[in-house]
C-alpha atoms as a PDB file:
ATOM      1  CA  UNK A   1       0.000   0.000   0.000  1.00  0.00           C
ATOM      2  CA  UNK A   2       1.631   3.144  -1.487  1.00  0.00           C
ATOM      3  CA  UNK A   3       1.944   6.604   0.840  1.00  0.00           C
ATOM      4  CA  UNK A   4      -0.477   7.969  -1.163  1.00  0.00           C
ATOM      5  CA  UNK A   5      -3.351   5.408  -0.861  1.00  0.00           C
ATOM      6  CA  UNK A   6      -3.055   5.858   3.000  1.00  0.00           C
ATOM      7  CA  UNK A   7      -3.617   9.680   2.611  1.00  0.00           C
ATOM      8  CA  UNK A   8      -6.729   9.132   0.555  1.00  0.00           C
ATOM      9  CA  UNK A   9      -7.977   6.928   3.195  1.00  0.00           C
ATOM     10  CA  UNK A  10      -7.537   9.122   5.951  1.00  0.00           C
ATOM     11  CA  UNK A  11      -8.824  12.356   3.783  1.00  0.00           C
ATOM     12  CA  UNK A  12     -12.184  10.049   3.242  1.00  0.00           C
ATOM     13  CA  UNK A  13     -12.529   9.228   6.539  1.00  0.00           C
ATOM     14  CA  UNK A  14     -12.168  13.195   7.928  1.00  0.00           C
ATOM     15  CA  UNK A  15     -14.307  13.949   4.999  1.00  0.00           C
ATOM     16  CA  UNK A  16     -17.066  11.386   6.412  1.00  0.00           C
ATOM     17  CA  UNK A  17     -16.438  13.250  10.230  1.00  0.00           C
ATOM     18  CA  UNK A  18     -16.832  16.421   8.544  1.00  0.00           C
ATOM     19  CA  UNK A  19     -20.038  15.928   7.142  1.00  0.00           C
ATOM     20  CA  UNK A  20     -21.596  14.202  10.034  1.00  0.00           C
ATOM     21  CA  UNK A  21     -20.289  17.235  12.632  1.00  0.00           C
ATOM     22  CA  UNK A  22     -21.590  19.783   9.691  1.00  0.00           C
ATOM     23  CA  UNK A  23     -25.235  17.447   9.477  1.00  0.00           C
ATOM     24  CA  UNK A  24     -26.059  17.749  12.846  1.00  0.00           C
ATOM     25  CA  UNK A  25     -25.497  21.503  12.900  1.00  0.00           C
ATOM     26  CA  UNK A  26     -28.652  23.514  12.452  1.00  0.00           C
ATOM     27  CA  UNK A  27     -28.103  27.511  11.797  1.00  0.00           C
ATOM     28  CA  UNK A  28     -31.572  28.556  13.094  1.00  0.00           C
ATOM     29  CA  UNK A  29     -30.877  26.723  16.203  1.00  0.00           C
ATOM     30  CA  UNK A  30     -32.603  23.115  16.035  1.00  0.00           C
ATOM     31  CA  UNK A  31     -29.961  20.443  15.288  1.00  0.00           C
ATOM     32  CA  UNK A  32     -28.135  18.740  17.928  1.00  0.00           C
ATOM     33  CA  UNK A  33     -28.598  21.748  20.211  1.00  0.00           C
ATOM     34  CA  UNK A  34     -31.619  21.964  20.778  1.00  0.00           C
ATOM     35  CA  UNK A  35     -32.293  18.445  21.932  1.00  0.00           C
ATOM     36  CA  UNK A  36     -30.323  19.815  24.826  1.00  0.00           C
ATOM     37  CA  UNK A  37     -32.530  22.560  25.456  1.00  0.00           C
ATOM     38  CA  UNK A  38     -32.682  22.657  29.489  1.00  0.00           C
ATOM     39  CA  UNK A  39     -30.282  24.076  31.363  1.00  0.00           C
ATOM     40  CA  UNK A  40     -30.039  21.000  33.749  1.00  0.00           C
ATOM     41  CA  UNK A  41     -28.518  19.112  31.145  1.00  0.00           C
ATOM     42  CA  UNK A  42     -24.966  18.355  31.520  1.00  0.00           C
ATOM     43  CA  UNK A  43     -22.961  20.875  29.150  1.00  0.00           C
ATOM     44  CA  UNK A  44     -25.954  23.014  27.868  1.00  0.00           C
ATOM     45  CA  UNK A  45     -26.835  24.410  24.686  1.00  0.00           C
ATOM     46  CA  UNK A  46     -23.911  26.038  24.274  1.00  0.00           C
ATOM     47  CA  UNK A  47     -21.245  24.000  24.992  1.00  0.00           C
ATOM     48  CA  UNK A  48     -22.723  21.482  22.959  1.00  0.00           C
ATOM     49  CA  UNK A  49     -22.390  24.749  19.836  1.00  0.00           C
ATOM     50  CA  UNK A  50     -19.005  25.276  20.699  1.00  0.00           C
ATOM     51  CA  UNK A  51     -18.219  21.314  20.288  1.00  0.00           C
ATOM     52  CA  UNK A  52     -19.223  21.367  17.124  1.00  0.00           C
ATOM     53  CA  UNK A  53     -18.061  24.880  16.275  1.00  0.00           C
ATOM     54  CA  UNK A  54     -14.448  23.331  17.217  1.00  0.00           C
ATOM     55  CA  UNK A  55     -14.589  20.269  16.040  1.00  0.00           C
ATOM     56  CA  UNK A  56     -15.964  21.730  12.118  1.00  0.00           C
ATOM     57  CA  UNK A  57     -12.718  23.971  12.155  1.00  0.00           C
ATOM     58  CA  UNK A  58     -10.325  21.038  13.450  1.00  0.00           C
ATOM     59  CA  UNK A  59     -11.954  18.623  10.754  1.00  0.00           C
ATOM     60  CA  UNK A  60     -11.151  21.210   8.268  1.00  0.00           C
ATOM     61  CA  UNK A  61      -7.605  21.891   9.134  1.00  0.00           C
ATOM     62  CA  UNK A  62      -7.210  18.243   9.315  1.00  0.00           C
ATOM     63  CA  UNK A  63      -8.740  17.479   5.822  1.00  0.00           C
ATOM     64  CA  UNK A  64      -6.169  20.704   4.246  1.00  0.00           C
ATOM     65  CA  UNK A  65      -2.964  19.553   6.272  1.00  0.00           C
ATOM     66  CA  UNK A  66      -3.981  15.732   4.840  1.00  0.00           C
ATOM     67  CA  UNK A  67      -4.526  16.795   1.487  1.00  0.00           C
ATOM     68  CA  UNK A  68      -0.765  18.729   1.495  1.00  0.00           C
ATOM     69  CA  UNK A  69       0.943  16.753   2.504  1.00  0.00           C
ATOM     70  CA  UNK A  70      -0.783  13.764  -0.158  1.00  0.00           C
ATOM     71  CA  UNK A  71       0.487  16.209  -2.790  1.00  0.00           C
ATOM     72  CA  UNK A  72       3.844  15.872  -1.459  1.00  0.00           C
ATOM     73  CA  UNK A  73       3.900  11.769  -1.713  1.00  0.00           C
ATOM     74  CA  UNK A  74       2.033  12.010  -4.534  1.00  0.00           C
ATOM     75  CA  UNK A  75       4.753  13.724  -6.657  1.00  0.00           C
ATOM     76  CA  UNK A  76       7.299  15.439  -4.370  1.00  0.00           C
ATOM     77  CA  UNK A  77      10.320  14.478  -2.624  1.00  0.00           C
ATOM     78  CA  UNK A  78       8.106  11.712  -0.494  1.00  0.00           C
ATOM     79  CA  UNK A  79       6.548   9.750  -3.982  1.00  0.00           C
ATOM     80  CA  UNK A  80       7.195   6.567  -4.611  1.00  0.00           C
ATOM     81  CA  UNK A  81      10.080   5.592  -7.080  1.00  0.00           C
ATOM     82  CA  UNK A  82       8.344   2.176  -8.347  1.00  0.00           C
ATOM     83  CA  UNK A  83       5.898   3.664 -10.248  1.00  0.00           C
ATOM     84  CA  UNK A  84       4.338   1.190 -13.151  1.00  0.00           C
ATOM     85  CA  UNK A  85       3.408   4.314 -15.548  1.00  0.00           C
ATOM     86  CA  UNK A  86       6.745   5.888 -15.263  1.00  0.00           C
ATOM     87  CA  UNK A  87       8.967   2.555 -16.117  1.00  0.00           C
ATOM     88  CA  UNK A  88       6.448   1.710 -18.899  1.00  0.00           C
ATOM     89  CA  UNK A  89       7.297   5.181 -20.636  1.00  0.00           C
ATOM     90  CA  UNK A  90      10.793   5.143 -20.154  1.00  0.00           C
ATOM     91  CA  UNK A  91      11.257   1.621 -21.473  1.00  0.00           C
ATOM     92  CA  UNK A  92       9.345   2.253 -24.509  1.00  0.00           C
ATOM     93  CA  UNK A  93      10.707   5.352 -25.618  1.00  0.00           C
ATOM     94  CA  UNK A  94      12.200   5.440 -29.085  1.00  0.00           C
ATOM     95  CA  UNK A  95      15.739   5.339 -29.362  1.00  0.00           C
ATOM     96  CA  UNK A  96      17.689   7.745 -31.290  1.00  0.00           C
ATOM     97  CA  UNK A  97      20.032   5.105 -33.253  1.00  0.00           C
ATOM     98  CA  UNK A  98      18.641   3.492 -36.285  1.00  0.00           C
ATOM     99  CA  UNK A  99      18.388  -0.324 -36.071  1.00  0.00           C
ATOM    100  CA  UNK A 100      20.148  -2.157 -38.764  1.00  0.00           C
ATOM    101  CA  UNK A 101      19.283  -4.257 -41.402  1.00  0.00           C
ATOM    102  CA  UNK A 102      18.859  -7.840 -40.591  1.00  0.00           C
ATOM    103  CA  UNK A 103      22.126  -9.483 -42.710  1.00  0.00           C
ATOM    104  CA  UNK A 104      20.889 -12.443 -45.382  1.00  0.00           C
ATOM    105  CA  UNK A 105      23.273 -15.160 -45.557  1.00  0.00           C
ATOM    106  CA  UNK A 106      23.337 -17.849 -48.129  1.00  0.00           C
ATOM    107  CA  UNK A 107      24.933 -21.021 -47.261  1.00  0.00           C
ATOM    108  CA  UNK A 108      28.099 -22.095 -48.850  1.00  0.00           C
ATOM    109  CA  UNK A 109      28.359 -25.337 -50.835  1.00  0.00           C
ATOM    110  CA  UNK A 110      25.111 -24.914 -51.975  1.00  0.00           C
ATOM    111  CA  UNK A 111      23.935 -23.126 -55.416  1.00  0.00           C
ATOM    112  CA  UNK A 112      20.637 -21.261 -55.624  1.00  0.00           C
ATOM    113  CA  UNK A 113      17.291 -22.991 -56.477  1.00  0.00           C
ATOM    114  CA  UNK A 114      16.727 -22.364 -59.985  1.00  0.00           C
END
């Protein structure tokens, strides 16, 4: 499993978290928060806002820092050097010599077929 397949894992995965945290958000203030609308409840309305308010922004700097640094091992000075395309293009580039001319021998001690 190259680098670069890991980093498109892990981008999916934050990409999943992101969408769930951004899901259960609700700008005219249903959502999440206000299932937790009495103020006996353990955390409140608004810490449960700022929870997700952090945890959107961390998400997103996650998924930007993972997505760097997959453009780094995806061509920069972390890729792989086994790459199939890359030795496939090299080894059938055309050369610059001109192949020769396959040589026709006859056999000696024998004449031509008339």
């Amino acid at each position: 499993m190259s680098t670069f397949s890991i980093f498109l894992v892990l981008i999916t995965i934050v990409c999943f978290l992101l969408v769930v945290v951004i899901m259960v958000q609700n700008p005219k203030g249903g959502g999440l928060s206000s299932s937790f609308g009495g103020s006996t409840q353990m955390g409140g309305v608004q810490k449960t806002s700022d929870f997700l308010d952090k945890s959107t922004w961390t998400l997103a700097a996650i998924l930007i820092g993972l997505i760097m640094l997959s453009s780094l091992s995806f061509g920069g000075a972390l890729s792989d050097t086994g790459s199939k395309i890359i030795d496939n293009t090299e080894t059938k580039a055309p050369s610059t010599s001109t192949p020769a001319a396959p040589v026709q021998t006859v056999p000696t001690g024998t004449t031509p077929a008339k």
